[in-house]
C-alpha atoms as a PDB file:
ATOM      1  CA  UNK A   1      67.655 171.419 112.587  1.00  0.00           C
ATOM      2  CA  UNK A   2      69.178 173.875 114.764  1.00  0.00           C
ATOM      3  CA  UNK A   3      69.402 171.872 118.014  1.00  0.00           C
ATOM      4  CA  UNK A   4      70.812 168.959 115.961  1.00  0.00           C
ATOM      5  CA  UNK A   5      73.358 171.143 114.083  1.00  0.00           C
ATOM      6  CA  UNK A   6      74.532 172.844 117.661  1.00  0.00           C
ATOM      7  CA  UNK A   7      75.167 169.611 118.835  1.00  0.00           C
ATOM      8  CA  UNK A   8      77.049 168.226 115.178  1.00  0.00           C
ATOM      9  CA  UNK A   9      80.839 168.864 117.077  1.00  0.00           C
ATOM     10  CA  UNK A  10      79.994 166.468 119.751  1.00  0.00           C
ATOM     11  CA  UNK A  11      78.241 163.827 117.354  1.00  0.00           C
ATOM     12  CA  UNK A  12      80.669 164.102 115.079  1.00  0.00           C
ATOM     13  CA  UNK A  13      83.352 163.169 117.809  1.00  0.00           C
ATOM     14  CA  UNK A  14      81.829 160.590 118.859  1.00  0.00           C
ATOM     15  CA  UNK A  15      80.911 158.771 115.829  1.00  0.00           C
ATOM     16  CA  UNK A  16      84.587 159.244 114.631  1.00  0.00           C
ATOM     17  CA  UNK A  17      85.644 158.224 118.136  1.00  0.00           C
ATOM     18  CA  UNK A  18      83.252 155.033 117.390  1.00  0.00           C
ATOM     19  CA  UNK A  19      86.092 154.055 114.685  1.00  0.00           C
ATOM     20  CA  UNK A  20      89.244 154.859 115.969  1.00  0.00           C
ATOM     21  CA  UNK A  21      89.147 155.110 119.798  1.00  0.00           C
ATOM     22  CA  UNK A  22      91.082 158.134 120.098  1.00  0.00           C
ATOM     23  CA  UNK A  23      94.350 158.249 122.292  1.00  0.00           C
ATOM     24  CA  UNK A  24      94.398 161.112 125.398  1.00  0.00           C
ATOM     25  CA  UNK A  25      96.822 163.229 122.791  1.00  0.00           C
ATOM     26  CA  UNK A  26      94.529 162.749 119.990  1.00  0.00           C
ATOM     27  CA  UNK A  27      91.053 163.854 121.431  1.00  0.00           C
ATOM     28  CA  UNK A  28      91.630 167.079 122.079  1.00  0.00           C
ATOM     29  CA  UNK A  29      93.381 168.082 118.409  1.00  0.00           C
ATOM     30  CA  UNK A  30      90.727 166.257 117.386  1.00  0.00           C
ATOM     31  CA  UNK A  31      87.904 168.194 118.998  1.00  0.00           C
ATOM     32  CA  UNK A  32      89.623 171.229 118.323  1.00  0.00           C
ATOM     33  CA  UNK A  33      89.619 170.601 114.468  1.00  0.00           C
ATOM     34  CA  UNK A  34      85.633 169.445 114.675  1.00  0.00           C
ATOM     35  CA  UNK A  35      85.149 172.565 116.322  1.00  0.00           C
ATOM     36  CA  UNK A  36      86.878 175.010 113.793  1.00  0.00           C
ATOM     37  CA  UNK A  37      85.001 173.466 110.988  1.00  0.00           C
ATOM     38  CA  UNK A  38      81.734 173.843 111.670  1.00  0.00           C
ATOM     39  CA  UNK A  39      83.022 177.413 112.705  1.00  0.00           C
ATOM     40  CA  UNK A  40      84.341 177.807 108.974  1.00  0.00           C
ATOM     41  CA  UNK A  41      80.806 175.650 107.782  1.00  0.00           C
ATOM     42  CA  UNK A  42      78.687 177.998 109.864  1.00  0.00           C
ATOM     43  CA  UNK A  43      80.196 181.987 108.767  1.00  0.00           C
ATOM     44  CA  UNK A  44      81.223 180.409 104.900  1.00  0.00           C
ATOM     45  CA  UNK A  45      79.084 177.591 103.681  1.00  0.00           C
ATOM     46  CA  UNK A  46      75.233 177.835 105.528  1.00  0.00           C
ATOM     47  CA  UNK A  47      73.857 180.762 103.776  1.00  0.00           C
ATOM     48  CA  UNK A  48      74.824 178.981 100.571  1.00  0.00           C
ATOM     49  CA  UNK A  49      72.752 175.800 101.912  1.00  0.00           C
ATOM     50  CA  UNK A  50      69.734 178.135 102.614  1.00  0.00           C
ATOM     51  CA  UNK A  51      69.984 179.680  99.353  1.00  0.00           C
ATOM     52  CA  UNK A  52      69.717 176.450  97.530  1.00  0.00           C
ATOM     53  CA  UNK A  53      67.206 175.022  99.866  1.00  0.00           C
ATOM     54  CA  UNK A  54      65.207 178.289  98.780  1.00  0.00           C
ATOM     55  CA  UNK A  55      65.579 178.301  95.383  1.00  0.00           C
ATOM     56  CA  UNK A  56      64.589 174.083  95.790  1.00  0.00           C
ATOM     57  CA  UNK A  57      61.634 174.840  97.300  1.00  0.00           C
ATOM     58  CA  UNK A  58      60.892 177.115  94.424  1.00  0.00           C
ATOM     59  CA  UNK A  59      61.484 174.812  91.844  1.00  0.00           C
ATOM     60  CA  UNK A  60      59.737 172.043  92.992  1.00  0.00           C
ATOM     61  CA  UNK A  61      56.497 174.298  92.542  1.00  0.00           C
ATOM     62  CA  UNK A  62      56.186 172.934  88.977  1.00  0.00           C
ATOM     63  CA  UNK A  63      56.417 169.742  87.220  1.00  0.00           C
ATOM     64  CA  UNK A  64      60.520 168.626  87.137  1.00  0.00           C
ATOM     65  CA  UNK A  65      62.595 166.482  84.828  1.00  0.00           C
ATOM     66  CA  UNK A  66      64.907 163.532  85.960  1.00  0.00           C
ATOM     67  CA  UNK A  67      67.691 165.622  84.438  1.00  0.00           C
ATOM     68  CA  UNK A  68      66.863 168.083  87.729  1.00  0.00           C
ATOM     69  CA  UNK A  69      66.616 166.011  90.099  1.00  0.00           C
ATOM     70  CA  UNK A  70      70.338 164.380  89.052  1.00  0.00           C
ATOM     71  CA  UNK A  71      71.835 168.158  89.190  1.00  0.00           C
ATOM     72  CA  UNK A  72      70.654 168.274  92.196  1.00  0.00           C
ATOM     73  CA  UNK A  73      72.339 165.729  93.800  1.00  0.00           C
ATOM     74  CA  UNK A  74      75.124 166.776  91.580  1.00  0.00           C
ATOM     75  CA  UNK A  75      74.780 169.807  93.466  1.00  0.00           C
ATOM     76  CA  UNK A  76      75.088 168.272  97.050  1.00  0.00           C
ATOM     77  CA  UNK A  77      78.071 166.303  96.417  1.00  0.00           C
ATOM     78  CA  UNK A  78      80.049 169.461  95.153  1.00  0.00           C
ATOM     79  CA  UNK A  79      79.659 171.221  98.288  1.00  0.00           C
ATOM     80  CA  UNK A  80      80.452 167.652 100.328  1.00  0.00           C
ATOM     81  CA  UNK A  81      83.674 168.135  98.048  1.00  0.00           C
ATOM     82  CA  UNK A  82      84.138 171.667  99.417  1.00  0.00           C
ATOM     83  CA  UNK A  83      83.485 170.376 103.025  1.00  0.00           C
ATOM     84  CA  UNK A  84      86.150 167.896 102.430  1.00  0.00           C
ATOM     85  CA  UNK A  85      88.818 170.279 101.155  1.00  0.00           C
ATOM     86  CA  UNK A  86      88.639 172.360 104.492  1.00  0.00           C
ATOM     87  CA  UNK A  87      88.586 168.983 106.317  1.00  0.00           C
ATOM     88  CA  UNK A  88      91.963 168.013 104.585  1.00  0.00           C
ATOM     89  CA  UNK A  89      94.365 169.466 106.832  1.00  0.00           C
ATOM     90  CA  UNK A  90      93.056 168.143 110.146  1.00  0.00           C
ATOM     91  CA  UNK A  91      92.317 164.679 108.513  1.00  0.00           C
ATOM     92  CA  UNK A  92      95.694 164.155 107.735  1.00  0.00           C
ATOM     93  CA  UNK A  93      96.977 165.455 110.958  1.00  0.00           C
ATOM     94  CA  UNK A  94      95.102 162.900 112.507  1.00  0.00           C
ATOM     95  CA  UNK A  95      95.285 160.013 110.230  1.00  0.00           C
ATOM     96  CA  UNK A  96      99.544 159.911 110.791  1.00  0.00           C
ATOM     97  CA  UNK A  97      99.040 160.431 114.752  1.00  0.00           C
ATOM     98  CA  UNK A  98      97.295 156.407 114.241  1.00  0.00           C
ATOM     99  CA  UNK A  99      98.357 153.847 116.246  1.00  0.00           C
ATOM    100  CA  UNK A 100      98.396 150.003 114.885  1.00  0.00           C
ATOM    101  CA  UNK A 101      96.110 149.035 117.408  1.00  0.00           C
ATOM    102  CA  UNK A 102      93.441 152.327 115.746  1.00  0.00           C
ATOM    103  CA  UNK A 103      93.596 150.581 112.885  1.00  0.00           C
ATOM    104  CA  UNK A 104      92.531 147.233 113.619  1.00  0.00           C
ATOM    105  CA  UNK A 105      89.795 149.585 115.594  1.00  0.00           C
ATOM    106  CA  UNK A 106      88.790 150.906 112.409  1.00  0.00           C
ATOM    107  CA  UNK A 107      88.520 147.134 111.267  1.00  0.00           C
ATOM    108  CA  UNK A 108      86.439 146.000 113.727  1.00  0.00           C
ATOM    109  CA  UNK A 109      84.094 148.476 113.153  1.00  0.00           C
ATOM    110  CA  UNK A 110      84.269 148.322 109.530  1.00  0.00           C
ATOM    111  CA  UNK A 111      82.748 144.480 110.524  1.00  0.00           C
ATOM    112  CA  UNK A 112      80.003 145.900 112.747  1.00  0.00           C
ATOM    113  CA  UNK A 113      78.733 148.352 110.360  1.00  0.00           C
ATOM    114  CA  UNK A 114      78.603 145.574 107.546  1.00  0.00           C
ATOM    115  CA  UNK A 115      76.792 143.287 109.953  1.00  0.00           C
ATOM    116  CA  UNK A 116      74.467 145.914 110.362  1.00  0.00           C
ATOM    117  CA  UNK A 117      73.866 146.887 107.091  1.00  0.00           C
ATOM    118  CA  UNK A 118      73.093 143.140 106.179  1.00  0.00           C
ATOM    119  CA  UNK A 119      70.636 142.826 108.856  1.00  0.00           C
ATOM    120  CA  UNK A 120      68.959 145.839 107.039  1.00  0.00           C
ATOM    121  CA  UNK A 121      69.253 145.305 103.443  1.00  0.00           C
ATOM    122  CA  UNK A 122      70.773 141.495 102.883  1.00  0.00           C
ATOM    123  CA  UNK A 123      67.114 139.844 103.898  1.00  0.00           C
ATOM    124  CA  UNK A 124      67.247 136.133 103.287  1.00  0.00           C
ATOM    125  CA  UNK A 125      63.689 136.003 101.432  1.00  0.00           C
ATOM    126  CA  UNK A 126      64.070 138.785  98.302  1.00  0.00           C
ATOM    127  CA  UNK A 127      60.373 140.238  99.059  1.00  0.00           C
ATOM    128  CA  UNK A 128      61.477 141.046 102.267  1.00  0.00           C
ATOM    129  CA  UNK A 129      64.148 143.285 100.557  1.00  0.00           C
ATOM    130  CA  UNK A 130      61.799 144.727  98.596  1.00  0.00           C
ATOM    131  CA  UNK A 131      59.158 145.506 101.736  1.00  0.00           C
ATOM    132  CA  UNK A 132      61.794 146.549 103.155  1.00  0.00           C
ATOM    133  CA  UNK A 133      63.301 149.508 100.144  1.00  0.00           C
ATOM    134  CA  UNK A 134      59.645 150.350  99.969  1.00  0.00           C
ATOM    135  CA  UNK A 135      59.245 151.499 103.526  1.00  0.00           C
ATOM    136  CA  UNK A 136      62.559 153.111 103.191  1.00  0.00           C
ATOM    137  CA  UNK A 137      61.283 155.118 100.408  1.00  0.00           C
ATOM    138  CA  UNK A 138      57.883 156.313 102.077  1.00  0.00           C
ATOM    139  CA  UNK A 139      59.595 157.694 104.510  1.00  0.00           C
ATOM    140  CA  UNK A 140      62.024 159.630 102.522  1.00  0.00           C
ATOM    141  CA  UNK A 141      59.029 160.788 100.472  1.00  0.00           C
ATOM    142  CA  UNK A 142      56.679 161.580 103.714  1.00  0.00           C
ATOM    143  CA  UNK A 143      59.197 163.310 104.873  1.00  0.00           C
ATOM    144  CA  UNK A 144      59.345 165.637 102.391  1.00  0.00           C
ATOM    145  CA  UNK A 145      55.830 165.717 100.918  1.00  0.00           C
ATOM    146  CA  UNK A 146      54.255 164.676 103.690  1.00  0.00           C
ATOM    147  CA  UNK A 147      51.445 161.592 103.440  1.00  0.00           C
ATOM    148  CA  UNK A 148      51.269 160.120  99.666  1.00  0.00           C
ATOM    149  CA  UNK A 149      48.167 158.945  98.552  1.00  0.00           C
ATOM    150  CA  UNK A 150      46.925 155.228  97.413  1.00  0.00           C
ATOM    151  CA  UNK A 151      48.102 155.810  93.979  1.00  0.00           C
ATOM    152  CA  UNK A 152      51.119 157.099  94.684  1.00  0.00           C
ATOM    153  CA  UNK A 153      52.279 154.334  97.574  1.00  0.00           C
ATOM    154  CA  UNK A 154      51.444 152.204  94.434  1.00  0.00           C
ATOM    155  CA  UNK A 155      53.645 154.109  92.711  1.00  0.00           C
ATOM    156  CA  UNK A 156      56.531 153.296  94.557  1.00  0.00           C
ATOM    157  CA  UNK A 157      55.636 149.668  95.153  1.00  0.00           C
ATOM    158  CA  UNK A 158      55.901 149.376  91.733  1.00  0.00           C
ATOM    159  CA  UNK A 159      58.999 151.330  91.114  1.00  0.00           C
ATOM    160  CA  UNK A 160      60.822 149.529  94.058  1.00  0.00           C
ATOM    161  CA  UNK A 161      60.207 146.419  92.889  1.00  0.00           C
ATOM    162  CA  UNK A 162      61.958 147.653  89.662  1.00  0.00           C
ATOM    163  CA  UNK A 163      64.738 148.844  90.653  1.00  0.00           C
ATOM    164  CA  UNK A 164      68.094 148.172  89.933  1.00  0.00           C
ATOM    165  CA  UNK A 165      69.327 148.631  93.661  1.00  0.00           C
ATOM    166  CA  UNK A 166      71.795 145.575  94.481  1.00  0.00           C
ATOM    167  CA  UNK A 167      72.137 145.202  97.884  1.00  0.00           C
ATOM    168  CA  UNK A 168      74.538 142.475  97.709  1.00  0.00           C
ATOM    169  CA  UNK A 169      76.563 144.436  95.245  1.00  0.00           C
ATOM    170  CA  UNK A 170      76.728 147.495  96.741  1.00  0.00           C
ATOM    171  CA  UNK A 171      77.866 145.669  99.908  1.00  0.00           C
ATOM    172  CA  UNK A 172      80.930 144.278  98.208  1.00  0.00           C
ATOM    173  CA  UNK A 173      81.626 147.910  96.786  1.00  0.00           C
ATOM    174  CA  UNK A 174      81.204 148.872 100.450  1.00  0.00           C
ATOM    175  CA  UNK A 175      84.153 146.188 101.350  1.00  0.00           C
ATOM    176  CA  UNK A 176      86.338 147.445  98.585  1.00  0.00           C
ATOM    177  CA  UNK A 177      86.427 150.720 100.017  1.00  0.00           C
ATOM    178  CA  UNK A 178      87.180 149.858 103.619  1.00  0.00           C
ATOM    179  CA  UNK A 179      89.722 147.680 101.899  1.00  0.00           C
ATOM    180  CA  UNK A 180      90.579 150.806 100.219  1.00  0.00           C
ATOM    181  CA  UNK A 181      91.237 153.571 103.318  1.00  0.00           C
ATOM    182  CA  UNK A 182      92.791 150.543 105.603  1.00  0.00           C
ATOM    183  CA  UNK A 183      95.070 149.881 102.847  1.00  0.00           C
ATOM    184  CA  UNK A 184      95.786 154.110 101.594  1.00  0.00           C
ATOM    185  CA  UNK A 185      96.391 154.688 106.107  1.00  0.00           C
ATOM    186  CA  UNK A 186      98.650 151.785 106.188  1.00  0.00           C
ATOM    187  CA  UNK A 187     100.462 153.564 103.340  1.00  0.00           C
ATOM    188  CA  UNK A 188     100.653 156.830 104.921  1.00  0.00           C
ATOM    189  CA  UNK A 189     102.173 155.416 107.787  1.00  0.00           C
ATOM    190  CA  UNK A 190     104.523 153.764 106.571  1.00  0.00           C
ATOM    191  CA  UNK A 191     106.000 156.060 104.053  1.00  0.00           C
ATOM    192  CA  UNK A 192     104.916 159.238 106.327  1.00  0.00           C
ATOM    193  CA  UNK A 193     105.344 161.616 103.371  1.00  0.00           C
ATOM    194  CA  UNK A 194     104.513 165.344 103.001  1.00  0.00           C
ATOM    195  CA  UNK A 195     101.413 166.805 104.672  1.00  0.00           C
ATOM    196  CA  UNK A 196     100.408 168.027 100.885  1.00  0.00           C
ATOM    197  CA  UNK A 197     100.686 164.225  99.764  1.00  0.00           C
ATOM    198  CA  UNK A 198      99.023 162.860 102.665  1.00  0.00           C
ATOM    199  CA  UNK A 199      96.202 164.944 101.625  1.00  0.00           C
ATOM    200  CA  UNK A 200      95.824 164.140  98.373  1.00  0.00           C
ATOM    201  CA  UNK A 201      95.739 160.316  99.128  1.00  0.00           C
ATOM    202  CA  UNK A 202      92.817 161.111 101.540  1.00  0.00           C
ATOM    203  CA  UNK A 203      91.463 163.103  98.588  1.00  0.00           C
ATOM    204  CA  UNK A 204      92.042 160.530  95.928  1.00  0.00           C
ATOM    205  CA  UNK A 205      89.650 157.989  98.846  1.00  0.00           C
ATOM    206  CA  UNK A 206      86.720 160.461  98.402  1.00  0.00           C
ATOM    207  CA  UNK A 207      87.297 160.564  94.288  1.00  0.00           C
ATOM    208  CA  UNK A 208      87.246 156.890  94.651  1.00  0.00           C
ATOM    209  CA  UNK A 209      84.035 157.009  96.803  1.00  0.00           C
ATOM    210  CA  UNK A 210      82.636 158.977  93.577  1.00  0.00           C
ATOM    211  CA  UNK A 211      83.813 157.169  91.091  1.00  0.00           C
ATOM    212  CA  UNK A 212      84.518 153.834  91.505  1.00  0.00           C
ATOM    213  CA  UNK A 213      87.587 152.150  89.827  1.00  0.00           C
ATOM    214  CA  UNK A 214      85.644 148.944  89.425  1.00  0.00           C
ATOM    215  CA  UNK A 215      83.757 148.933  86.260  1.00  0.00           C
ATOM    216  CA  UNK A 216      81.580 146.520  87.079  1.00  0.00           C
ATOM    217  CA  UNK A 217      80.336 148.711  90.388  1.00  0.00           C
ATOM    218  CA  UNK A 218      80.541 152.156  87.983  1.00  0.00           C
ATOM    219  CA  UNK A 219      78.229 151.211  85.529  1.00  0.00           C
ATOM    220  CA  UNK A 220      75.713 149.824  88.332  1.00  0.00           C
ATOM    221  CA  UNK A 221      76.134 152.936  90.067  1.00  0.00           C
ATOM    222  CA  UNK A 222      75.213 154.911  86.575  1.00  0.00           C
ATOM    223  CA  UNK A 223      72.167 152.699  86.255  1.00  0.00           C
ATOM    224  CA  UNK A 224      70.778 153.201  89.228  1.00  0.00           C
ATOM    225  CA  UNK A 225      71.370 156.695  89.395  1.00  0.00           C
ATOM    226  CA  UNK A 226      69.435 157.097  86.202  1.00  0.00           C
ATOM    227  CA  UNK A 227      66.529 154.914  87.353  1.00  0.00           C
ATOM    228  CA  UNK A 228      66.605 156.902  90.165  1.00  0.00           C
ATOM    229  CA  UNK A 229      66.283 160.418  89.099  1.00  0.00           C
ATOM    230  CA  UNK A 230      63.544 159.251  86.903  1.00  0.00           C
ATOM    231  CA  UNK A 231      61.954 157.924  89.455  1.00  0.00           C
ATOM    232  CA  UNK A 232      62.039 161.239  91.968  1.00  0.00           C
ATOM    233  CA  UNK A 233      60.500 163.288  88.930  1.00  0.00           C
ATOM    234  CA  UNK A 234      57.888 160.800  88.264  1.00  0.00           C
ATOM    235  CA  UNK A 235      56.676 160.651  91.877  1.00  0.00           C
ATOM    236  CA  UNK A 236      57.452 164.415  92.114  1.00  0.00           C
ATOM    237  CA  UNK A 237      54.922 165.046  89.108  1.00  0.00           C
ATOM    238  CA  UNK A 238      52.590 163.023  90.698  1.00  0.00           C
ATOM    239  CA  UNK A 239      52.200 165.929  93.929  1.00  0.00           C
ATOM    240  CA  UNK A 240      49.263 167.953  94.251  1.00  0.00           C
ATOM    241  CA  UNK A 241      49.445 171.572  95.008  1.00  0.00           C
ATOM    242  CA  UNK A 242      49.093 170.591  98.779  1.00  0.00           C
ATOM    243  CA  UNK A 243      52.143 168.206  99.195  1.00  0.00           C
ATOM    244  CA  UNK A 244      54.344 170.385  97.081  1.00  0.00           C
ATOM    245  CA  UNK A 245      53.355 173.455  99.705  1.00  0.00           C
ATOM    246  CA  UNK A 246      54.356 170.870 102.043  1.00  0.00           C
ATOM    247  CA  UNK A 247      57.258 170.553 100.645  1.00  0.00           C
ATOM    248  CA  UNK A 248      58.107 173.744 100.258  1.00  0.00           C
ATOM    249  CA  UNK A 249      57.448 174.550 103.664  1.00  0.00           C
ATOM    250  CA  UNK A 250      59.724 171.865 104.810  1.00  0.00           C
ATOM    251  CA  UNK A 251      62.830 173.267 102.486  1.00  0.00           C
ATOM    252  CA  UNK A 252      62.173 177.071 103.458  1.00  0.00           C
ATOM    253  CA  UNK A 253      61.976 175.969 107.099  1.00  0.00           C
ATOM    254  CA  UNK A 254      65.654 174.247 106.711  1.00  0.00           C
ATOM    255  CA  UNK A 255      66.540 177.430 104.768  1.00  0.00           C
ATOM    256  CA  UNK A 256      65.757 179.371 107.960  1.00  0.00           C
ATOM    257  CA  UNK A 257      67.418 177.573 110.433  1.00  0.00           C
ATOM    258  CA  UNK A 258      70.199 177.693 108.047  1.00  0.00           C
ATOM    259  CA  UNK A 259      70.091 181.368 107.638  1.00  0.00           C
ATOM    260  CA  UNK A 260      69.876 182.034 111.891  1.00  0.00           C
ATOM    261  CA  UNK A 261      72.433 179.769 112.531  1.00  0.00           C
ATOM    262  CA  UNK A 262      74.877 181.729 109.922  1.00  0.00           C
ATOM    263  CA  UNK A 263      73.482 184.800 111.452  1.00  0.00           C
ATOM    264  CA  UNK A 264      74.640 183.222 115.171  1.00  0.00           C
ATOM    265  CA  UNK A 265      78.222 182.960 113.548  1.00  0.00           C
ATOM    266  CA  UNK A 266      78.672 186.720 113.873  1.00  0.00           C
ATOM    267  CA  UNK A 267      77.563 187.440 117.458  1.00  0.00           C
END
């Protein structure tokens, strides 16, 4: 965790680079703002990580609810919000410095990305898919609990044959929001307008993101949400003493290298 999270200014330029193909002017602004932010992330936000990672590790001693597990995620996405506000400034900085020719970059890669994602989740024979979501899954869960047990691989076999995920669907949502930041950068552009209202258009993407404006996509997402925090306690209450250990080993060891990097913010 701490090697990768060293390294997160130069990954995150690059994979941003990956979509625009930043201009000689733009790369080191860029940088600069990548750089500052995980300087703010590091001093502000990680000792708030490793406190929650503690107190996780904690709670997933004992028997959990599906009502949990969906605050929890709750939980993550409200300090992705808080990332995002510091981000604001810099984003929109960068997004009017875009060239035409950046955003047909952006498209191109918006194309890749969906290729990619089809050749992952859009198999042609539906058990495939579901092979597929299920070795997804064990390795999420493996990850965190470390080896699951016949019963429990059954477990998920069963649930991922269940589920409501919708590949196809959720790839269309996917093109809507491309759609969706090509369209709100086009805008921008165009119009140019205050730094404040530049931001909250690049704000009102992320809400978007959240909460999607198509009903159809909204209620799927609720669905599947549901299905899916019942589904993380169920397998949760299905851990023995060892894999939650394992578990909580895992967390408190993220909660570390959370706490020394803060603690590397001040030297």
């Amino acid at each position: 965790m701490r090697l990768a999270y060293n390294q997160a200014p130069d990954l995150g330029y690059w994979w941003l680079d990956k979509y625009i193909d930043f201009n000689d002017e733009q790369t080191p602004r860029v940088r600069d703002a990548i750089t500052s932010w995980f300087r703010w992330n590091r001093s502000t936000q990680l000792p708030d990580y490793a406190r929650w990672l503690d107190k996780l590790a904690g709670d997933l001693q004992q028997p959990v609810t599906a009502a949990q597990v969906c605050r929890w995620t709750d939980e993550v996405e409200s300090r992705m919000f808080v990332g995002l506000d510091q981000a604001l400034p810099a984003l929109a900085e960068t997004a009017l410095s875009l060239k035409p020719e950046q955003l047909k970059h952006i498209e191109k890669r918006y194309a890749k990305v969906n290729d990619d994602y089809a050749d992952d989740y859009l198999q042609p024979d539906p058990q495939d898919r579901v092979k597929a979501t299920m070795k997804r899954t064990m390795e999420r869960a493996e990850m965190l609990y470390g080896d699951l047990d016949d019963a429990q691989t059954a477990q998920v076999k069963r649930a991922m044959a269940a589920s409501p995920f919708d590949p196809e669907l959720w790839l269309a949502e996917r093109k809507a929001r491309q759609q969706d930041v090509l369209q709100t950068l086009r805008r921008l552009l165009a119009e140019r307008p205050p730094q404040a209202q530049v931001q909250a258009a690049l704000r009102a993407i992320a809400e978007r993101v959240q909460h999607s404006p198509r009903e159809n996509f909204r209620s799927y997402q609720e669905k599947l949400t549901r299905y899916n925090c019942e589904f993380g306690a169920q397998l949760h209450n299905t851990t023995s003493a060892v894999q939650r250990q394992y578990a909580a080993k895992k967390l408190k060891g993220w909660a570390g290298d959370f706490h020394a990097l803060a603690a590397d913010a001040g030297r």
